[in-house]
C-alpha atoms as a PDB file:
ATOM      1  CA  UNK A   1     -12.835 -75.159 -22.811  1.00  0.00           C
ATOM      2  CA  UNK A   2     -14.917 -74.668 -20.149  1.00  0.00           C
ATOM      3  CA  UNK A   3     -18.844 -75.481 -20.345  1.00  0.00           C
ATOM      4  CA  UNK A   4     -22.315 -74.176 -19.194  1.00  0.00           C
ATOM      5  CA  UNK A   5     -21.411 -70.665 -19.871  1.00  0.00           C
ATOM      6  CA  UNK A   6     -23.420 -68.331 -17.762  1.00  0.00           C
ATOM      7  CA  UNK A   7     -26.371 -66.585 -19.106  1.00  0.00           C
ATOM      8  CA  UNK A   8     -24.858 -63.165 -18.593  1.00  0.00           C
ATOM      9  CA  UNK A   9     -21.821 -63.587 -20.516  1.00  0.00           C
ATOM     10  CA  UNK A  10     -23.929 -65.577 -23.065  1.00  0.00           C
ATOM     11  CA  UNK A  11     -26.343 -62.649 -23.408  1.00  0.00           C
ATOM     12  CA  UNK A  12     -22.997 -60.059 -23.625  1.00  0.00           C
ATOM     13  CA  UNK A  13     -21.592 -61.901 -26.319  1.00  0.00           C
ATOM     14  CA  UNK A  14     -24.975 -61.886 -28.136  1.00  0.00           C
ATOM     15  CA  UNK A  15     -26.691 -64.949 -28.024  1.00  0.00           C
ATOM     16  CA  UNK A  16     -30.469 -64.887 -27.349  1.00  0.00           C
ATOM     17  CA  UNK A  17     -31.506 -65.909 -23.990  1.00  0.00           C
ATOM     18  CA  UNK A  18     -34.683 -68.293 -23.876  1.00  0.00           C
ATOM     19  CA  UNK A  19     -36.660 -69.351 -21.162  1.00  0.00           C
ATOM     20  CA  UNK A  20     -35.864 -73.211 -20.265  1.00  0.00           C
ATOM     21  CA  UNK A  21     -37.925 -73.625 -17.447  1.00  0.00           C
ATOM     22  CA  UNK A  22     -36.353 -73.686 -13.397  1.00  0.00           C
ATOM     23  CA  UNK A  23     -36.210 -77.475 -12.807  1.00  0.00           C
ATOM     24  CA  UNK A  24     -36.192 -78.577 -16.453  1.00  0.00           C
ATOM     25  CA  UNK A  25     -38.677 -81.206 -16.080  1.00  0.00           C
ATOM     26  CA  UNK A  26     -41.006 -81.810 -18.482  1.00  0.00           C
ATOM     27  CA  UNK A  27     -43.878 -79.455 -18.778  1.00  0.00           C
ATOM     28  CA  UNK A  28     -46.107 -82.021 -20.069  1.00  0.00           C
ATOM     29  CA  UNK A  29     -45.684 -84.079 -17.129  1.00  0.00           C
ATOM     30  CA  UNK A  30     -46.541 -80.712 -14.825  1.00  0.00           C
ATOM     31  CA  UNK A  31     -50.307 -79.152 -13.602  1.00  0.00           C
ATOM     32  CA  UNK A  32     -50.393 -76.199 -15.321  1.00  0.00           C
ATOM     33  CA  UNK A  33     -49.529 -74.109 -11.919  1.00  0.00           C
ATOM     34  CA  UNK A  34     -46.520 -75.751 -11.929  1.00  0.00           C
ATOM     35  CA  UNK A  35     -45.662 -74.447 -15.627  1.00  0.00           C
ATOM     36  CA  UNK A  36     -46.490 -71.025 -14.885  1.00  0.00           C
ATOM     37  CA  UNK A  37     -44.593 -71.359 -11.694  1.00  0.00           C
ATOM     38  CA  UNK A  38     -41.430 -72.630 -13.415  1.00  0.00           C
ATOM     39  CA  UNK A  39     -42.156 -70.104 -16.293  1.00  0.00           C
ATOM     40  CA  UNK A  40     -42.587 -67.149 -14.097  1.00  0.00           C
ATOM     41  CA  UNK A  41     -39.561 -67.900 -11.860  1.00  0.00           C
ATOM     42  CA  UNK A  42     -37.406 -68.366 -14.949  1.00  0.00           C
ATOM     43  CA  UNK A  43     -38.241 -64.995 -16.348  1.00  0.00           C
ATOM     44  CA  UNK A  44     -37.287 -62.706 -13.033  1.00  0.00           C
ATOM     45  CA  UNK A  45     -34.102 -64.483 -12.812  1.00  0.00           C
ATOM     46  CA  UNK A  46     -33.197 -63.984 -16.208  1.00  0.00           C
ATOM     47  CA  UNK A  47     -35.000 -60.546 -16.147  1.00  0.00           C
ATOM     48  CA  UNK A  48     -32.571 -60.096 -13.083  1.00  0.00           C
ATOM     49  CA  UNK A  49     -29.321 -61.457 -14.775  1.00  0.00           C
ATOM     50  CA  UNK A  50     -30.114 -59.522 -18.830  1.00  0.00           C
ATOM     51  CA  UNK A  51     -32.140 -56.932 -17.711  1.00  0.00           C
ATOM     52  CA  UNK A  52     -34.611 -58.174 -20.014  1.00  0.00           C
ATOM     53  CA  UNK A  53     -37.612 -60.484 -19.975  1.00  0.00           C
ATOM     54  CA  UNK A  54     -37.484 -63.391 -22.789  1.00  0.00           C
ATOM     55  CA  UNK A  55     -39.561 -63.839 -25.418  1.00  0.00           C
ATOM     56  CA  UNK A  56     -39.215 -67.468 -26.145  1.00  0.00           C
ATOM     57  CA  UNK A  57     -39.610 -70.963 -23.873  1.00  0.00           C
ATOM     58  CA  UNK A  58     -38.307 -73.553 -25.207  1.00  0.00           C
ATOM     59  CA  UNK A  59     -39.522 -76.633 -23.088  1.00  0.00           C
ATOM     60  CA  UNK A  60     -37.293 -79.354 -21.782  1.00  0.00           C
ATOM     61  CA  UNK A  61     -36.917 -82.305 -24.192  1.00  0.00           C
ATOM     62  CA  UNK A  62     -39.409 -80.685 -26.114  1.00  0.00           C
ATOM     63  CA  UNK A  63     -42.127 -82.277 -23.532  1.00  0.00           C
ATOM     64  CA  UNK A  64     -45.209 -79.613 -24.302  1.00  0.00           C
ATOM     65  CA  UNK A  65     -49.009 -79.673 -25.211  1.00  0.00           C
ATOM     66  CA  UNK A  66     -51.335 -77.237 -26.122  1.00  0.00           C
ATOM     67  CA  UNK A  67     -52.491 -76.791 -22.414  1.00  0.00           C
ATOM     68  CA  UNK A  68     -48.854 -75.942 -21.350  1.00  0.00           C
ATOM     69  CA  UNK A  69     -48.276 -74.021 -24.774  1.00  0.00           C
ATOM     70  CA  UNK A  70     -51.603 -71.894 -23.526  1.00  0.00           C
ATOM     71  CA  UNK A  71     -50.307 -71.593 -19.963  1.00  0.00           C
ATOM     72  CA  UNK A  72     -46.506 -70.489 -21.642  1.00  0.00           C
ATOM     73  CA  UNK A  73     -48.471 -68.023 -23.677  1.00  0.00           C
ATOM     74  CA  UNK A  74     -50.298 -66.380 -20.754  1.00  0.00           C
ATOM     75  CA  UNK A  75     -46.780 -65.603 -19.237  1.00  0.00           C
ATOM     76  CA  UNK A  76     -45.988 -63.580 -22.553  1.00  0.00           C
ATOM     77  CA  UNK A  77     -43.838 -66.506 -24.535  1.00  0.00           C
ATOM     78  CA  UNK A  78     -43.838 -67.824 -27.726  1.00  0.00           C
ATOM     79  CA  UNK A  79     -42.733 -71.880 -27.369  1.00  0.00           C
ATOM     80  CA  UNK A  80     -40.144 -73.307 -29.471  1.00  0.00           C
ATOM     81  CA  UNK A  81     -38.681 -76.841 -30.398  1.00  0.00           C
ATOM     82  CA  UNK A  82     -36.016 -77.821 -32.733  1.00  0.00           C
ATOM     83  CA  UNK A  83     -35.576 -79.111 -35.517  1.00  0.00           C
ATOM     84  CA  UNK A  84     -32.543 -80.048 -36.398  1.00  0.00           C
ATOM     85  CA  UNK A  85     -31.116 -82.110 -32.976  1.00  0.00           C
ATOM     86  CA  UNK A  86     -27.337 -84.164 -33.202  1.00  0.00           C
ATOM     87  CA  UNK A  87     -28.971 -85.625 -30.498  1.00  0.00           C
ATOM     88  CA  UNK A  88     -25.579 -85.219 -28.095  1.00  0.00           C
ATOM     89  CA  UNK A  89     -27.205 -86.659 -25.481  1.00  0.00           C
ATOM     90  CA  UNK A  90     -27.250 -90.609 -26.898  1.00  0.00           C
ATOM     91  CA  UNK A  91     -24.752 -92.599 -26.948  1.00  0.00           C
ATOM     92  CA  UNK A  92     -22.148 -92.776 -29.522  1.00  0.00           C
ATOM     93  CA  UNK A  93     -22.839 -89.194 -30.495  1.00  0.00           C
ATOM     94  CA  UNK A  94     -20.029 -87.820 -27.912  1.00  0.00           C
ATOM     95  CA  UNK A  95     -17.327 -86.468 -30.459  1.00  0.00           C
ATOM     96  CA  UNK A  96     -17.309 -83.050 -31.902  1.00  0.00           C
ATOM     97  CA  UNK A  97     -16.833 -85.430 -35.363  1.00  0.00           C
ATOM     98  CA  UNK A  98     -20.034 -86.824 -34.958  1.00  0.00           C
ATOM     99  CA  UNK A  99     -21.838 -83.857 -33.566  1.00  0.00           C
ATOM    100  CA  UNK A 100     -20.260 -81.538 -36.717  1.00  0.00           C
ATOM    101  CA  UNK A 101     -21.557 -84.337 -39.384  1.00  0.00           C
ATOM    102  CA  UNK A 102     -25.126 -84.833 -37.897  1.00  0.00           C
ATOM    103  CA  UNK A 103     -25.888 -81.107 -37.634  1.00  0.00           C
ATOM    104  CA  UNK A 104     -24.415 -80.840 -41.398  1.00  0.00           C
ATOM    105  CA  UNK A 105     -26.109 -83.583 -42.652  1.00  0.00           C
ATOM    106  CA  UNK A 106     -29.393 -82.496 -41.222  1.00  0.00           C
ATOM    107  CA  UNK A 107     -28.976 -78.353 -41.665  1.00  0.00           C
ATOM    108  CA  UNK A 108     -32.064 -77.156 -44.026  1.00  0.00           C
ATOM    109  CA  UNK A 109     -32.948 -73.646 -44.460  1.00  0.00           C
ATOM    110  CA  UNK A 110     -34.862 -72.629 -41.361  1.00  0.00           C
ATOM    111  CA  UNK A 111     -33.262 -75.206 -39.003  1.00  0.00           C
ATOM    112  CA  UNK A 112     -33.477 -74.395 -35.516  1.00  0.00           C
ATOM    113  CA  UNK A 113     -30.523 -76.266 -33.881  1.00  0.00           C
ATOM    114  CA  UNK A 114     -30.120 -77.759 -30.548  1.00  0.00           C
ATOM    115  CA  UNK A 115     -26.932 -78.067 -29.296  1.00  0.00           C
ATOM    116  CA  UNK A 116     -26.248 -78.691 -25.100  1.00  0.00           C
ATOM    117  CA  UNK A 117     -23.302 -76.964 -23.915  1.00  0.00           C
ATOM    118  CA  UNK A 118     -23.046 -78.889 -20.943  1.00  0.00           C
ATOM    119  CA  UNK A 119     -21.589 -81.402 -22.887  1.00  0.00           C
ATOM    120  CA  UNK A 120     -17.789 -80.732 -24.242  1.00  0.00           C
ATOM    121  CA  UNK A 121     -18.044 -82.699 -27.416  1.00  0.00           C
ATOM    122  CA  UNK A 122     -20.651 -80.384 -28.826  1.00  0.00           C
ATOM    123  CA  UNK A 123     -18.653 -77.146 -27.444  1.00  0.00           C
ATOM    124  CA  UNK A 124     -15.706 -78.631 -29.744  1.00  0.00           C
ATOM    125  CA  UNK A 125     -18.269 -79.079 -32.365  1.00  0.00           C
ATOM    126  CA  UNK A 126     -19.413 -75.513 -32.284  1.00  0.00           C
ATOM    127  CA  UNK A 127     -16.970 -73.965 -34.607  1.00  0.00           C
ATOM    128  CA  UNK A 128     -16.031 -76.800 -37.149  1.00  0.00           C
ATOM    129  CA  UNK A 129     -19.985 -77.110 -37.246  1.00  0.00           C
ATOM    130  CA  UNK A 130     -20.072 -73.100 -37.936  1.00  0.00           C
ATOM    131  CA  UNK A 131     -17.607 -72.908 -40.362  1.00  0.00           C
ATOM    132  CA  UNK A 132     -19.165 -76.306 -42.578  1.00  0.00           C
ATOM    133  CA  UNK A 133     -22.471 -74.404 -42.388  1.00  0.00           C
ATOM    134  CA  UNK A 134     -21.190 -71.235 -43.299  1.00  0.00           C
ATOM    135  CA  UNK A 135     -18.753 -72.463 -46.356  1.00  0.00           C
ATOM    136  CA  UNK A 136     -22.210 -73.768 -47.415  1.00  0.00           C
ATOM    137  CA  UNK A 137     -24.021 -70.846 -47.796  1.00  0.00           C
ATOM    138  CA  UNK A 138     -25.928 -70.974 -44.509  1.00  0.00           C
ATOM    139  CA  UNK A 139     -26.690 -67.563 -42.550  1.00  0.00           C
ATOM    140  CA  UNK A 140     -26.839 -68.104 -38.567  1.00  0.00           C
ATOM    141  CA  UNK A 141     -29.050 -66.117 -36.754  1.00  0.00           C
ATOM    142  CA  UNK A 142     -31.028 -65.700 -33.334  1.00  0.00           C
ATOM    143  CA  UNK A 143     -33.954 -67.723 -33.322  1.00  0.00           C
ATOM    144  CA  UNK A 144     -36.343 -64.142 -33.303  1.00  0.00           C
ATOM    145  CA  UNK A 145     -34.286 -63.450 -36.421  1.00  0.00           C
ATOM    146  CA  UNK A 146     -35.505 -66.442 -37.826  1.00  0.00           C
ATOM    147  CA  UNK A 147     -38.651 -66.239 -36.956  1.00  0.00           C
ATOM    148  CA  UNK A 148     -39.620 -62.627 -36.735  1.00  0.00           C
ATOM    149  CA  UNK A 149     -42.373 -61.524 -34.638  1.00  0.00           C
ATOM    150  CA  UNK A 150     -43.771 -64.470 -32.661  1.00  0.00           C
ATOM    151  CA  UNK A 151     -47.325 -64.512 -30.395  1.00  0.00           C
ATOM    152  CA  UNK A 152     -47.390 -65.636 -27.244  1.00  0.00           C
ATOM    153  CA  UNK A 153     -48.699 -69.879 -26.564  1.00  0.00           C
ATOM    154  CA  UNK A 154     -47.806 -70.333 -30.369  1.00  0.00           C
ATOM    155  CA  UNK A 155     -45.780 -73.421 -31.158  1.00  0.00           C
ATOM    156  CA  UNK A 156     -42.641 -72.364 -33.423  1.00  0.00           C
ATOM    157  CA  UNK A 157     -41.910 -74.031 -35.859  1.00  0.00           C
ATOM    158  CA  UNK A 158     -45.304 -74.914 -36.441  1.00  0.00           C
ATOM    159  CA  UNK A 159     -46.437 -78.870 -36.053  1.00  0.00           C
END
């Protein structure tokens, strides 16, 4: 199965399309013309690829403040962070097995998952991790499903 699935056939086949920043480097680290800068340049190319402009920024490793949340919120997005991570990136989490029974073990109504499909073992965790959640009584939905209408610079989920 083949991974990093572009954003166009991502946003065909339904999935919402979030703003991840250009150079995914922490926007905590960044002056805040950098953040708008990475921001901006992220929207117009997804604005380019969807035809439409996101609503939500979720920051790299979840790396934010209130200064960058402010600066996010100028450029029209909401920020969001998970809260529910298998954590695919550290070792010994590289096997859909593992990735499926962290995500389980740590689903609660209202989790907002993070999942990296740049990484294969959590692509072959995607459906077994699905189907678990679903036989459980869990609904999946968007993220603005979740969360309804969101204002711009606000932290979702809140801290």
């Amino acid at each position: 199965m083949s991974t990093n699935i572009p954003a166009i056939t991502k946003h065909a086949q339904g999935f919402e399309i979030a703003n991840h920043t250009y150079d995914h480097k922490p926007t905590s680290d960044l002056p805040d013309a950098k953040v708008a800068w990475e921001v901006r340049r992220t929207n117009a190319a997804l604005q380019k690829i969807t035809g439409q402009k996101p609503t939500l920024m979720r920051p790299p490793y979840a790396a934010r403040t209130q200064r960058t949340d402010k600066v996010v919120g100028t450029n029209g997005l909401a920020v969001v962070v998970w809260n529910n991570p298998p954590e695919d990136w550290v070792a010994g989490h590289n096997t859909a097995a593992v990735i499926t029974k962290l995500t389980v073990q740590r689903a609660s109504r209202d989790s907002i998952l993070l999942m990296h499909d740049i990484h294969l073992w959590t692509v072959d965790a995607a459906a077994p991790t699905i189907d678990t959640l679903q036989k459980q009584g869990y609904t999946l939905v968007t993220v603005s499903q979740l969360l309804g209408s969101t204002k711009p610079g606000k932290l979702y989920p809140a801290a």
